[in-house]
N, C-alpha and C. Protein backbone atom coordinates (compact mmCIF):
# COMPACT_ATOMS: atom_id res chain seq x y z
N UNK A 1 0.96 -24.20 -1.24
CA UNK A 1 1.95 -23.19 -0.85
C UNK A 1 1.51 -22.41 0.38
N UNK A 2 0.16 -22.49 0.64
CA UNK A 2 -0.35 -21.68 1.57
C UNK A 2 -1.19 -22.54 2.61
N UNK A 3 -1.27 -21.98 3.63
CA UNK A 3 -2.12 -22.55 4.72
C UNK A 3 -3.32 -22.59 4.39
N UNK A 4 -4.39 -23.22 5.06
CA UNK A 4 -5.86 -22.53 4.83
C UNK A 4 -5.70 -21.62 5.70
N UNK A 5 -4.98 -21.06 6.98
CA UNK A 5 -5.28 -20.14 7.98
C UNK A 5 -5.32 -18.92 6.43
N UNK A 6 -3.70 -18.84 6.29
CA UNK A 6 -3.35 -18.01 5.30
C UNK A 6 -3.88 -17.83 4.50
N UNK A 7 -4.85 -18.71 3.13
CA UNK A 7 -5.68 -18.22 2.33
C UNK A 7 -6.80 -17.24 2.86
N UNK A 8 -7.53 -17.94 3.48
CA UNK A 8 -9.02 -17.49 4.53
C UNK A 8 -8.54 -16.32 4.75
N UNK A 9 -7.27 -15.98 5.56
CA UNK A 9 -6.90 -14.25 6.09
C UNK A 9 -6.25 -13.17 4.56
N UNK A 10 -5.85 -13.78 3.63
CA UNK A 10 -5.46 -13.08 2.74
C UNK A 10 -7.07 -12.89 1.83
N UNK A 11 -7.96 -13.40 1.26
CA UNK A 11 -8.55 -13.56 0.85
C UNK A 11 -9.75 -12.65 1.44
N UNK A 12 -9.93 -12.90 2.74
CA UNK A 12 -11.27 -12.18 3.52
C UNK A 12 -10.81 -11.02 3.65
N UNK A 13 -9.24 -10.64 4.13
CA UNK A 13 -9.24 -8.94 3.75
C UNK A 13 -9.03 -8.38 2.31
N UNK A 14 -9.13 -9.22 1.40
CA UNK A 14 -8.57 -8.34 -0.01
C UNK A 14 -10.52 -8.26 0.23
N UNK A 15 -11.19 -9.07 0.14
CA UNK A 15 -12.83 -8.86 0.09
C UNK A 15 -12.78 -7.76 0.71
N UNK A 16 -12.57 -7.35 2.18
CA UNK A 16 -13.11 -6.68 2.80
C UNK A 16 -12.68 -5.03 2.59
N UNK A 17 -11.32 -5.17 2.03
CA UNK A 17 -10.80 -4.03 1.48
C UNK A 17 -11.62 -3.58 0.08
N UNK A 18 -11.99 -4.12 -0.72
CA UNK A 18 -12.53 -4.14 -2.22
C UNK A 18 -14.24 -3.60 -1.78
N UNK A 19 -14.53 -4.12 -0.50
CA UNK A 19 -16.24 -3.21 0.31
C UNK A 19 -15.84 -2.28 0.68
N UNK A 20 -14.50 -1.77 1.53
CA UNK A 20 -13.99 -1.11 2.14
C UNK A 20 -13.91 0.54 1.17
N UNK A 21 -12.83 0.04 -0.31
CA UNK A 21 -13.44 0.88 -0.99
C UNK A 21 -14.51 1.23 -2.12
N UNK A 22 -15.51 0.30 -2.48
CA UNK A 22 -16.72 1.08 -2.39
C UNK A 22 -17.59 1.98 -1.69
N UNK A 23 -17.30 1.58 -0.69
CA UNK A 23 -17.82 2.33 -0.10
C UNK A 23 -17.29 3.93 0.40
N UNK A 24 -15.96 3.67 0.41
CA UNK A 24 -14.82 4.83 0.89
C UNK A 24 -15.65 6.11 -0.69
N UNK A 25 -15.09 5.53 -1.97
CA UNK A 25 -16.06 5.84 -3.43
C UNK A 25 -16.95 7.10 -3.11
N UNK A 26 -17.65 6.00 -2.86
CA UNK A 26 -19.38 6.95 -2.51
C UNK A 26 -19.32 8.13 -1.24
N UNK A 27 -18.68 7.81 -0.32
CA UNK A 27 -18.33 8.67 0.92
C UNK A 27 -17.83 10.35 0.30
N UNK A 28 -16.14 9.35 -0.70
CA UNK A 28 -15.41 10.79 -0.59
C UNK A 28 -15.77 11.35 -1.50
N UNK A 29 -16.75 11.11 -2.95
CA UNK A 29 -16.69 12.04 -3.65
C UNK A 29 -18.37 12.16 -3.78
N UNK A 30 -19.15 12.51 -2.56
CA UNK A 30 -19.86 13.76 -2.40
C UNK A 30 -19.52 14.81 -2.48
N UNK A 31 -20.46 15.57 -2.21
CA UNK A 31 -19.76 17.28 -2.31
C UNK A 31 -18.98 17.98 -1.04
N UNK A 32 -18.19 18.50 -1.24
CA UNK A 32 -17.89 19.16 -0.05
C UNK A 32 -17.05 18.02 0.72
N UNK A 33 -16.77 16.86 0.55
CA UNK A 33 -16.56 15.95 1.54
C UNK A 33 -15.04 16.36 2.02
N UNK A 34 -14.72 15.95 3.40
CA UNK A 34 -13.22 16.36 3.85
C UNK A 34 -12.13 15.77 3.10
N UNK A 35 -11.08 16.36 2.58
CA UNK A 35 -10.15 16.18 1.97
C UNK A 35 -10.24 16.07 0.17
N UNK A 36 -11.66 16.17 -0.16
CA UNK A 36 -11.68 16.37 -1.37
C UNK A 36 -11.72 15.10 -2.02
N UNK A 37 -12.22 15.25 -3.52
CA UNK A 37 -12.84 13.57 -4.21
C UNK A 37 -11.56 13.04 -4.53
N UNK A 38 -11.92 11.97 -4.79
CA UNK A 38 -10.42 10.55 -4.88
C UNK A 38 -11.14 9.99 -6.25
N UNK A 39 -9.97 9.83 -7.33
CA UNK A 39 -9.96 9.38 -8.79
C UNK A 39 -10.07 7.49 -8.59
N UNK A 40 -10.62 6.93 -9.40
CA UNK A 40 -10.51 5.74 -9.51
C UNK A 40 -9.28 5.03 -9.40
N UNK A 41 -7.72 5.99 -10.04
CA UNK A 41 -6.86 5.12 -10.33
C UNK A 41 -6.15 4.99 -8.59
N UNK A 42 -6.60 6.55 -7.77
CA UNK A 42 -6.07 6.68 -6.59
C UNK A 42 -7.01 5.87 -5.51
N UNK A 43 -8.51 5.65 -6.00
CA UNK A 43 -8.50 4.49 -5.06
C UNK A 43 -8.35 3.12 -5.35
N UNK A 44 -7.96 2.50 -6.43
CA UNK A 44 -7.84 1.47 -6.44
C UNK A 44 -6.65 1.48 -5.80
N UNK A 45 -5.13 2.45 -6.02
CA UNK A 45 -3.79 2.72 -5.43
C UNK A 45 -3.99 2.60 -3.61
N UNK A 46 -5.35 3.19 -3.33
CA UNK A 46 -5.03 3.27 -2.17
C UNK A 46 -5.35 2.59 -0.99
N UNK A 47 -6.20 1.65 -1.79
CA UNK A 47 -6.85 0.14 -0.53
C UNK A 47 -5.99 -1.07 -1.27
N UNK A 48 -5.19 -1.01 -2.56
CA UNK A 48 -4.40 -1.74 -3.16
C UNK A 48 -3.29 -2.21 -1.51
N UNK A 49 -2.68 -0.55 -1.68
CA UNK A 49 -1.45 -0.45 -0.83
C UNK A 49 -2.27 -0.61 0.44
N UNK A 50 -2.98 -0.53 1.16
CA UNK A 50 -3.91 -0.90 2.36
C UNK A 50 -3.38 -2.29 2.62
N UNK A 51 -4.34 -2.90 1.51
CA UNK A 51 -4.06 -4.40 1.62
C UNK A 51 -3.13 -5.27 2.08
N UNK A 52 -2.05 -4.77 0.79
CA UNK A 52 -0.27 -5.35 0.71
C UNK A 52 0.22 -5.13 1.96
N UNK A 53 0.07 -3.56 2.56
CA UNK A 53 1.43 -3.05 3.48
C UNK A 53 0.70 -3.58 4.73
N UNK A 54 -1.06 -3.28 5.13
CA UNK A 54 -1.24 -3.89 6.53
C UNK A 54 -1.71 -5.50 6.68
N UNK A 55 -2.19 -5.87 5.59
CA UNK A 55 -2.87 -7.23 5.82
C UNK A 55 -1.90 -8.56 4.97
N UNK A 56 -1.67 -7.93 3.50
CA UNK A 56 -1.05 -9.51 3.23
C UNK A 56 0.44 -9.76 3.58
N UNK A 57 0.68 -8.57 4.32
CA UNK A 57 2.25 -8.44 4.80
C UNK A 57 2.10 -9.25 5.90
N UNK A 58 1.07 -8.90 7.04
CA UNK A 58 0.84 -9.34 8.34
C UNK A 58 0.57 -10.93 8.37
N UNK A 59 -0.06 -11.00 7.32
CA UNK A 59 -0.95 -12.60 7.05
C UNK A 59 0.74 -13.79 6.35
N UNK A 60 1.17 -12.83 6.14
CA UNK A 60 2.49 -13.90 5.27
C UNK A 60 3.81 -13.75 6.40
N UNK A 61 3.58 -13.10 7.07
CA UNK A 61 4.66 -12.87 8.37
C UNK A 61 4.50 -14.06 9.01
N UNK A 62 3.41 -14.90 9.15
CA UNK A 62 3.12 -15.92 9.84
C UNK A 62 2.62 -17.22 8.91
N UNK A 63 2.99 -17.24 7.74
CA UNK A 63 3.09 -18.14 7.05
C UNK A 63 4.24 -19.16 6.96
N UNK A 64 3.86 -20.63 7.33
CA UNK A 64 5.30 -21.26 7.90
C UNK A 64 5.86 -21.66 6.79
N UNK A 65 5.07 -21.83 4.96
CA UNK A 65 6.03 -22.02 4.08
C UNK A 65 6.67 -21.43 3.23
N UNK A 66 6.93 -19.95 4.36
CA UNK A 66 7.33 -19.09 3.44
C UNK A 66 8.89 -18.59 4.32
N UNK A 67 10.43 -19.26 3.49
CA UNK A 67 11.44 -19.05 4.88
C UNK A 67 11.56 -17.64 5.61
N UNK A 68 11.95 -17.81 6.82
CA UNK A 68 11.91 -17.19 8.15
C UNK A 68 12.51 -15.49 7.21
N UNK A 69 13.22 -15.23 6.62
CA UNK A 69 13.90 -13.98 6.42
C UNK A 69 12.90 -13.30 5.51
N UNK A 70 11.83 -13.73 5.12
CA UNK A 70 11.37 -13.25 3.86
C UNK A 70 10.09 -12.83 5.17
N UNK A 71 9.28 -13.55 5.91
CA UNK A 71 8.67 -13.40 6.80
C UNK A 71 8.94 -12.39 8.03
N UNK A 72 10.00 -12.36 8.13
CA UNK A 72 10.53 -10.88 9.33
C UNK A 72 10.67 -9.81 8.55
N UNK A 73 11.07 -9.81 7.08
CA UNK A 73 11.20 -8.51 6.24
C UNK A 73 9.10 -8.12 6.32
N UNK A 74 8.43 -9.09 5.66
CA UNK A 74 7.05 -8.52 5.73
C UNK A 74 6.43 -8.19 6.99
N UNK A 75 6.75 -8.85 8.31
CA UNK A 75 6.18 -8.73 9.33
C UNK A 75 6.93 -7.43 9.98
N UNK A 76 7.99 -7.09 9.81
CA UNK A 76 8.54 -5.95 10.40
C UNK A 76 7.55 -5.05 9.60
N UNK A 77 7.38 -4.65 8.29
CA UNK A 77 7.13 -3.89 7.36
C UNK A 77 5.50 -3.79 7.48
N UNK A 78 4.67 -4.95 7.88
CA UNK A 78 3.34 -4.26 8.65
C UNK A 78 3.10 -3.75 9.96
N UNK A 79 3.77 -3.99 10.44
CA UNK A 79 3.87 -3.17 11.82
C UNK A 79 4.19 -2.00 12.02
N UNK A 80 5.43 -1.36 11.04
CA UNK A 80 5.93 -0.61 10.41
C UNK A 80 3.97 0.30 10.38
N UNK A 81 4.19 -0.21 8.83
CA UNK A 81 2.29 0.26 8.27
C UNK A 81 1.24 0.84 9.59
N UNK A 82 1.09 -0.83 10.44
CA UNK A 82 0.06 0.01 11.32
C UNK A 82 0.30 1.01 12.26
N UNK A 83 1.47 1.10 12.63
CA UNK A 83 1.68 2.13 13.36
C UNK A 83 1.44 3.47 12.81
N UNK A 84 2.18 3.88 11.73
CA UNK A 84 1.69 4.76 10.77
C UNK A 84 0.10 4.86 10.67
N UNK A 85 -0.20 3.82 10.28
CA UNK A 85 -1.93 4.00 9.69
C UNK A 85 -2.60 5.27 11.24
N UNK A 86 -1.93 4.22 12.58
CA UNK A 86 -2.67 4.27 13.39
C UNK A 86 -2.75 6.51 13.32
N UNK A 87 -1.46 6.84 13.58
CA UNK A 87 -1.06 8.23 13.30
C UNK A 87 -1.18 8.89 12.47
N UNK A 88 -1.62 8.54 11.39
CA UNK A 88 -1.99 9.26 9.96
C UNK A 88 -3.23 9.63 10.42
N UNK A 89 -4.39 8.67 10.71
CA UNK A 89 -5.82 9.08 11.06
C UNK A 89 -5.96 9.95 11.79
N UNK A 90 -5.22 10.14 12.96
CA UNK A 90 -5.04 11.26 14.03
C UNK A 90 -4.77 12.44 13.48
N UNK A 91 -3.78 12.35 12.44
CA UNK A 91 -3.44 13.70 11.88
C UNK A 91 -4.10 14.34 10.66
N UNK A 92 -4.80 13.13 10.35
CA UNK A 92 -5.64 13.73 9.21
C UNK A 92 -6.85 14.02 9.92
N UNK A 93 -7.65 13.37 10.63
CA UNK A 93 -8.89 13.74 11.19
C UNK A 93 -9.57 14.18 12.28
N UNK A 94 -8.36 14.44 13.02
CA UNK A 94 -8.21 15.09 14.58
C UNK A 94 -7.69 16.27 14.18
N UNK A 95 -6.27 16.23 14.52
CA UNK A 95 -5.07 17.34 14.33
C UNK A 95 -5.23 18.24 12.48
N UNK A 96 -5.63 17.28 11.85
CA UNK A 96 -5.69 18.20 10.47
C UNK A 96 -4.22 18.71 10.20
N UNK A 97 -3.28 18.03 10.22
CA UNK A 97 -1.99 18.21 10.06
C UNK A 97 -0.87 17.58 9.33
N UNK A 98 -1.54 16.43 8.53
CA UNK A 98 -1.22 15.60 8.06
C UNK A 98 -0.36 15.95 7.01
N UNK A 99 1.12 16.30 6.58
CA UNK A 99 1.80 16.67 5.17
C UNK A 99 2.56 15.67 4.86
N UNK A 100 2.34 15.29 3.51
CA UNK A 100 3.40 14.31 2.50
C UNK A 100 4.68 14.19 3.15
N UNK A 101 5.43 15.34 3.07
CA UNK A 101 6.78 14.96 3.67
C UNK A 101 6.89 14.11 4.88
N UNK A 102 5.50 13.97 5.53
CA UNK A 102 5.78 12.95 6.62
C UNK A 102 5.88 11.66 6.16
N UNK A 103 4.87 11.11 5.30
CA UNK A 103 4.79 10.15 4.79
C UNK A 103 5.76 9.47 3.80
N UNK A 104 6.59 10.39 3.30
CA UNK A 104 7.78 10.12 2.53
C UNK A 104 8.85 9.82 3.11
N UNK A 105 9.36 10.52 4.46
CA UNK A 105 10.15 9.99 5.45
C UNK A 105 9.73 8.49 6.25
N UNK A 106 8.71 8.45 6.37
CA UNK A 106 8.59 7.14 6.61
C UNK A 106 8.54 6.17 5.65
N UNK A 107 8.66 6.31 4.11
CA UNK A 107 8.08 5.50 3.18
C UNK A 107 10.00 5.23 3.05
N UNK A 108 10.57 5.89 3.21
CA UNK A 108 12.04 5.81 3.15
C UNK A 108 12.48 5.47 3.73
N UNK A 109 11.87 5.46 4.95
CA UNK A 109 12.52 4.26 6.17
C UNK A 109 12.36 3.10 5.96
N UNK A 110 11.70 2.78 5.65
CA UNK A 110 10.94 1.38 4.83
C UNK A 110 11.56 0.75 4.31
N UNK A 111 11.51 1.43 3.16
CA UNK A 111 12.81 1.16 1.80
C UNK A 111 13.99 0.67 2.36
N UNK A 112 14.82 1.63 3.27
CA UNK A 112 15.48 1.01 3.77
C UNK A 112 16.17 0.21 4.78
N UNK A 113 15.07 0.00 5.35
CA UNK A 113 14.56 -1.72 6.60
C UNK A 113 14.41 -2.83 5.63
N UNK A 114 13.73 -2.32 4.40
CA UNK A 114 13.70 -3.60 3.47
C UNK A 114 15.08 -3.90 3.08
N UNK A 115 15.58 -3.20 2.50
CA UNK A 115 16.82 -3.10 2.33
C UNK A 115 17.88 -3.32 3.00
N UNK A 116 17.64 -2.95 4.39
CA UNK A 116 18.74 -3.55 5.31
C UNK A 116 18.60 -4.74 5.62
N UNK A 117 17.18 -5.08 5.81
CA UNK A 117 16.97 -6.63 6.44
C UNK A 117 17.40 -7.83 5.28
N UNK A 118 16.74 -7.43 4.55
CA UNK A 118 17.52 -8.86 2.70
C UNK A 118 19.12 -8.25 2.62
N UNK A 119 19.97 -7.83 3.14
CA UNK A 119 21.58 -7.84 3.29
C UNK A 119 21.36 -8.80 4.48
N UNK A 120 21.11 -8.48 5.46
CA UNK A 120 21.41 -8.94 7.06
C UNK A 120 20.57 -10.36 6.62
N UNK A 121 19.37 -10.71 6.26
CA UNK A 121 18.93 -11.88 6.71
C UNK A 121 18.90 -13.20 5.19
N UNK A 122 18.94 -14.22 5.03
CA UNK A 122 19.26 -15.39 4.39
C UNK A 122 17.68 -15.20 3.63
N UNK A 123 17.98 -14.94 2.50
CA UNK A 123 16.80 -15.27 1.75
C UNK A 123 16.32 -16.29 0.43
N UNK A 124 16.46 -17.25 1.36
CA UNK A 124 16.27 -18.47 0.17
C UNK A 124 15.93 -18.50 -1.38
N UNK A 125 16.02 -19.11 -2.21
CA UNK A 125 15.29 -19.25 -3.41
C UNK A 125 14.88 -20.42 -3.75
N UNK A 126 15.05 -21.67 -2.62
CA UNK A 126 14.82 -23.23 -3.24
C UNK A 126 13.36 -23.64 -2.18
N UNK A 127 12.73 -22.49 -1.98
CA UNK A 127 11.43 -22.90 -0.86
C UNK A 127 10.45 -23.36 -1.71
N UNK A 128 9.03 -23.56 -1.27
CA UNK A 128 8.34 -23.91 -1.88
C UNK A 128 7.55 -22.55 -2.54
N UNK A 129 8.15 -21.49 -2.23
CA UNK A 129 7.89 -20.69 -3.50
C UNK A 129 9.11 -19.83 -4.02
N UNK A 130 9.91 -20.46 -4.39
CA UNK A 130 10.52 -20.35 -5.55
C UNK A 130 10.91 -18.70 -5.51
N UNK A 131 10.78 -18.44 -7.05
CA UNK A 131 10.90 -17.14 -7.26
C UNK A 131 9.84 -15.82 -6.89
N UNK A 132 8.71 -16.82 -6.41
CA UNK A 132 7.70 -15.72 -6.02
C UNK A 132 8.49 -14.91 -4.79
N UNK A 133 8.51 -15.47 -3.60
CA UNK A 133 8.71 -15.46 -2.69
C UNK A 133 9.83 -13.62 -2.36
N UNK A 134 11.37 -13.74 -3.69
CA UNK A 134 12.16 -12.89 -3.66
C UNK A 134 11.14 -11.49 -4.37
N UNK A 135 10.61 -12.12 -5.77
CA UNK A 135 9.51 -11.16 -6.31
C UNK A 135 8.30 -10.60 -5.25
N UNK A 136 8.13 -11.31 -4.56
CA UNK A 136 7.38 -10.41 -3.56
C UNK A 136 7.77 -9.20 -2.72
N UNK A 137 9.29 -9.26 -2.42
CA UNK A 137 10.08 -8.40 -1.80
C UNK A 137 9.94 -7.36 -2.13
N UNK A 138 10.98 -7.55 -3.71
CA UNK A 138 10.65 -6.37 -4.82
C UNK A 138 9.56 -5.95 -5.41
N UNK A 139 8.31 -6.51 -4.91
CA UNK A 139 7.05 -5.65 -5.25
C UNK A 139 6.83 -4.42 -4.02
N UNK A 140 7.25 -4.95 -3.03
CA UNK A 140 7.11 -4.10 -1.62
C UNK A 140 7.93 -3.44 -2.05
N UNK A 141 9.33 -3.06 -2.57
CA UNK A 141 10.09 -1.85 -2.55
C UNK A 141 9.38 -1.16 -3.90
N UNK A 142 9.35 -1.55 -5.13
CA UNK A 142 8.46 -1.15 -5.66
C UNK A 142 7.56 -0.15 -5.40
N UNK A 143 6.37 -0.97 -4.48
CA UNK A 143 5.19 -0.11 -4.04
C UNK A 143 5.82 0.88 -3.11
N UNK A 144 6.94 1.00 -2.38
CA UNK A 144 7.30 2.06 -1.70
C UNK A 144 8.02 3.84 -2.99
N UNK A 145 8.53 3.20 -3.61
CA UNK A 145 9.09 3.81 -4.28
C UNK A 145 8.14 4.55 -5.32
N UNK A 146 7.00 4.09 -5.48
CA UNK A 146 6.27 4.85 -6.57
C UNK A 146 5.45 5.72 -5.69
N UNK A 147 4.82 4.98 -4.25
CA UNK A 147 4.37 5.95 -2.94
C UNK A 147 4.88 6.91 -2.82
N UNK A 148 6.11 7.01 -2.86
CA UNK A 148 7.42 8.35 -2.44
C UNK A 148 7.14 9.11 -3.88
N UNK A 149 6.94 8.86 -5.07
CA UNK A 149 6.44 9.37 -6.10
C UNK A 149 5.53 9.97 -6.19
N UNK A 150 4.43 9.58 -5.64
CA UNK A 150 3.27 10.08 -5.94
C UNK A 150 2.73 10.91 -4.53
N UNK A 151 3.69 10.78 -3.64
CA UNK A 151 3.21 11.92 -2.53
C UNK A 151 4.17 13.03 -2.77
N UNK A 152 5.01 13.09 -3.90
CA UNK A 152 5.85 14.01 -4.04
C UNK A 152 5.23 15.17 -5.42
N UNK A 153 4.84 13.97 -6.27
CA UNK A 153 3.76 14.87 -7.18
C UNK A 153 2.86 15.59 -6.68
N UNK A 154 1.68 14.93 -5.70
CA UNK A 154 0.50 15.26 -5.21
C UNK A 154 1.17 16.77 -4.28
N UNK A 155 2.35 16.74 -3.49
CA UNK A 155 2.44 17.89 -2.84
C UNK A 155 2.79 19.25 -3.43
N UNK A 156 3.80 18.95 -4.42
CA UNK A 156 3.57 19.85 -5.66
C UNK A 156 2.08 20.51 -6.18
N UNK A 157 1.48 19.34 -6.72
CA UNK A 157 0.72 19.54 -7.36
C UNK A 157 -0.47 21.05 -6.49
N UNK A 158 -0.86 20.44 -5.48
CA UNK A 158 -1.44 21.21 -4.34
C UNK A 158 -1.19 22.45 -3.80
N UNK A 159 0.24 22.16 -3.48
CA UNK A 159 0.99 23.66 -3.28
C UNK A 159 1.26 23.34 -1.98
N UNK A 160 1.31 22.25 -1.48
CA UNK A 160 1.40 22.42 0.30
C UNK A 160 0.48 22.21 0.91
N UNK A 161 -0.88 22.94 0.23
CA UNK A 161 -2.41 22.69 0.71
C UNK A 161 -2.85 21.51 1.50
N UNK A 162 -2.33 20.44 2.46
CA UNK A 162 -2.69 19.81 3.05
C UNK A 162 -3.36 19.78 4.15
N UNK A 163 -3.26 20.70 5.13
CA UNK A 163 -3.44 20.72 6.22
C UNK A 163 -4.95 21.60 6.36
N UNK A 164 -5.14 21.41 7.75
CA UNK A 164 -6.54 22.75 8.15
C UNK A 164 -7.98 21.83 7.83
N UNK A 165 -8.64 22.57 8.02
CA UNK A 165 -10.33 22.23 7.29
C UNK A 165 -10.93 21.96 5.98
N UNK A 166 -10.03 22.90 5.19
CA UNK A 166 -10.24 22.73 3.92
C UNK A 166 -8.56 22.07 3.09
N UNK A 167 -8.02 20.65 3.67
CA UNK A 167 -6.84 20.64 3.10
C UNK A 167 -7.64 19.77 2.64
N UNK A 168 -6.64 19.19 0.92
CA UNK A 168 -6.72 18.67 0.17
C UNK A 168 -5.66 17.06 0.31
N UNK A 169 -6.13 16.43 0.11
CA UNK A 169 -5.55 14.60 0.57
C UNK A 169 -5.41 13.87 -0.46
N UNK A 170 -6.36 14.09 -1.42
CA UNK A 170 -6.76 13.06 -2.51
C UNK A 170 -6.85 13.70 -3.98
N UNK A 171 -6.10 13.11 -5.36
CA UNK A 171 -6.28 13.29 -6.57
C UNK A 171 -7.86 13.27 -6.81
N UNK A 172 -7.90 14.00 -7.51
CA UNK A 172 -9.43 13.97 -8.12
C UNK A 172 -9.39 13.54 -9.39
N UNK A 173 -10.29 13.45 -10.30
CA UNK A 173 -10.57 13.17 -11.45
C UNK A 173 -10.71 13.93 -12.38
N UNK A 174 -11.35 14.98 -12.36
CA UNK A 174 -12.06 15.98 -12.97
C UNK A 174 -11.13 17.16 -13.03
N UNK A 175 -9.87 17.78 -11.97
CA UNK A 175 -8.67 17.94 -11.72
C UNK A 175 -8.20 17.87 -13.13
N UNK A 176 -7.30 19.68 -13.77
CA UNK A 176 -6.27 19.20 -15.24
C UNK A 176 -5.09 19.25 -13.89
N UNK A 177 -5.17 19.51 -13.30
CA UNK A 177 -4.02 19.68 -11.96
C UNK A 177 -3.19 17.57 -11.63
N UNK A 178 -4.43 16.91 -12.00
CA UNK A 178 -4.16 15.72 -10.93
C UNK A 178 -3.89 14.95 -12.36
N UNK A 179 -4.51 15.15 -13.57
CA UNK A 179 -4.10 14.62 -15.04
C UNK A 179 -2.53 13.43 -15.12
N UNK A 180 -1.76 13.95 -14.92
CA UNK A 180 -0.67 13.56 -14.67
C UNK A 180 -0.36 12.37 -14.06
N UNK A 181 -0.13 12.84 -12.25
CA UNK A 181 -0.97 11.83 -11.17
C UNK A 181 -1.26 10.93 -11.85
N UNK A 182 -2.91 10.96 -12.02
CA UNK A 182 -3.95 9.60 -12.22
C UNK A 182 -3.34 8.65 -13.73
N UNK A 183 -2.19 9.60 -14.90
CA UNK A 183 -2.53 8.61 -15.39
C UNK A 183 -0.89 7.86 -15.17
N UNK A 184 0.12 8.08 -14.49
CA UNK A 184 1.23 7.59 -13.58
C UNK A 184 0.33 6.71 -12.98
N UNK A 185 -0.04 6.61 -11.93
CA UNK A 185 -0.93 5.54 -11.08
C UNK A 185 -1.58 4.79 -12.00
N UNK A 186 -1.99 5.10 -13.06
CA UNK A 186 -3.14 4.11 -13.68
C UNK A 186 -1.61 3.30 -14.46
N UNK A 187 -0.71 3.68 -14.99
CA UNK A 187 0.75 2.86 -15.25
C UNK A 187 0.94 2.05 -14.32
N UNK A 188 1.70 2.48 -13.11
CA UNK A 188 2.40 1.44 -11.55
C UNK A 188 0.89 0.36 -11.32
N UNK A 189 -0.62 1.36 -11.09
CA UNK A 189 -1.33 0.23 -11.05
C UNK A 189 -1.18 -1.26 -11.33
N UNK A 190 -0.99 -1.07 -13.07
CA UNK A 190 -1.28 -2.33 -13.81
C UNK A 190 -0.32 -3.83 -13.57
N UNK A 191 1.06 -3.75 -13.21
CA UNK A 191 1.63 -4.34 -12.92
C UNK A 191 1.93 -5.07 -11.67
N UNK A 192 1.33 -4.10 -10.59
CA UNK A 192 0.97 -4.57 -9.15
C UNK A 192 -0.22 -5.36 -8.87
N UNK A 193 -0.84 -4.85 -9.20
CA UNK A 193 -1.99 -5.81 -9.38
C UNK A 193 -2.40 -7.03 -10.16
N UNK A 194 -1.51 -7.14 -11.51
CA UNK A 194 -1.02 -8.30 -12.18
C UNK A 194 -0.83 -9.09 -11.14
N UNK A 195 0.73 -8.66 -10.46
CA UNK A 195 1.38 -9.35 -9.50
C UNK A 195 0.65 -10.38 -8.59
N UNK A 196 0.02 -9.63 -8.00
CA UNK A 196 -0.62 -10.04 -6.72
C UNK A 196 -1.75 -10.94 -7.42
N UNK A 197 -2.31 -10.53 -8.27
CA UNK A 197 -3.18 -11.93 -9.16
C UNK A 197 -2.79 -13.21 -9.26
N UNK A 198 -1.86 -13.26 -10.18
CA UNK A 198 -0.72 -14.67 -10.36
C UNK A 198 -0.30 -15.30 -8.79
N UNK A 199 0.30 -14.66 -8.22
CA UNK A 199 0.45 -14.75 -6.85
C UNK A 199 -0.41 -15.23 -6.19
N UNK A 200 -1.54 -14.93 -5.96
CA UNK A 200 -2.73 -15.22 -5.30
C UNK A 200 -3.53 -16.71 -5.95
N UNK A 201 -3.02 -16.21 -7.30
CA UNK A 201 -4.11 -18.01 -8.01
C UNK A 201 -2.76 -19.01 -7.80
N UNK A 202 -1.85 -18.61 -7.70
CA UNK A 202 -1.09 -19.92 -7.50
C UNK A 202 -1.20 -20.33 -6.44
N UNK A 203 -1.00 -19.31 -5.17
CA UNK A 203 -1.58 -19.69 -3.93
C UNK A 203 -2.36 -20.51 -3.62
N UNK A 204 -3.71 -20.43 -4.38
CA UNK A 204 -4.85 -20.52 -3.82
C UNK A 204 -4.68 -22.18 -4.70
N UNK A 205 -3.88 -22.47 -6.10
CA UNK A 205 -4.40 -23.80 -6.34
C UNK A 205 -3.02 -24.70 -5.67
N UNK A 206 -1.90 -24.28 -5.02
CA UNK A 206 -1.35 -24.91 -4.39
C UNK A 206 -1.44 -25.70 -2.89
């Protein structure tokens, strides 16, 4: 079902994301660290969605057995990502300005580019992947929709507190404030990551 280009690039960034956050782990929840400690369920949530929105979106945009409409919906939708990524860092670690509501407006634009593009473009179901292929779609709106969730809790939760030197970015653990949060995420977790399992071993023995 997959290229070797495509395995090799889906595969070496889920690795490199999975080092990426161990190590992120150990970084953010020292003491004092900027933006405050990150819960297990929020980093697995948050190099999860790393993965999906900049790399296996980008890596399947250019996958030739996957038809053309299903491939411009993911490839629009990481580009989408990196541009964002690129501006989030700026505003979180330059400017210190970074608030949810930004990220929700864009997570809604999304939604509905995904949404506009599967009306506007032909999305097969007789390819050589089948039903994965549409189920992949709806995991991306999915993962947008629980995103828009959980940056809507987290801004609540905080009070606004995002911004400045001492803003707050990340659920903690230890947090009765983030309780909630972490165990919502530890729910949406389980099924996304199912996903992308099955997905990935069929891949990989096709």
């Amino acid at each position: 079902m997959l290229t070797l280009v495509s395995r090799l690039g889906l595969f070496a960034s889920l690795g490199g994301c999975v080092l990426a956050a161990l190590w992120f782990r150990g970084k953010q929840n020292r003491a004092h660290a900027m933006g405050g400690k990150i819960s297990n369920p929020k980093l697995l949530w948050l190099f999860f969605a790393i993965w999906f929105w900049l790399f296996e979106c980008a890596v399947l945009a250019f996958e030739p057995s996957l038809p053309l409409g299903y491939r411009i919906i993911l490839g629009v939708h990481a580009l989408s990502m990196w541009l964002r990524g690129a501006v989030e860092m700026v505003m979180l670690y330059v400017t210190r300005n970074w608030r949810p509501p930004i990220g929700i407006t864009h997570d809604v634009l999304c939604i509905l580019t995904v949404l506009g593009l599967g009306l506007a473009l032909p999305l097969p179901l007789d390819s050589a992947w089948g039903l994965f292929a549409p189920a992949l779609v709806f995991m991306l709106l999915f993962s947008l929709f629980v995103e828009v969730l959980y940056a809507a809790l987290f801004f609540q939760a905080v009070e606004g507190k995002t911004v400045g030197d001492k803003g707050i970015w990340f659920a903690s653990e230890d947090e009765a404030r983030f309780r909630r949060i972490n165990r919502i995420t530890t729910g949406f977790n389980v099924p996304q990551v199912l996903f992308q399992v099955v997905l990935l071993g069929v891949a990989a023995l096709r």
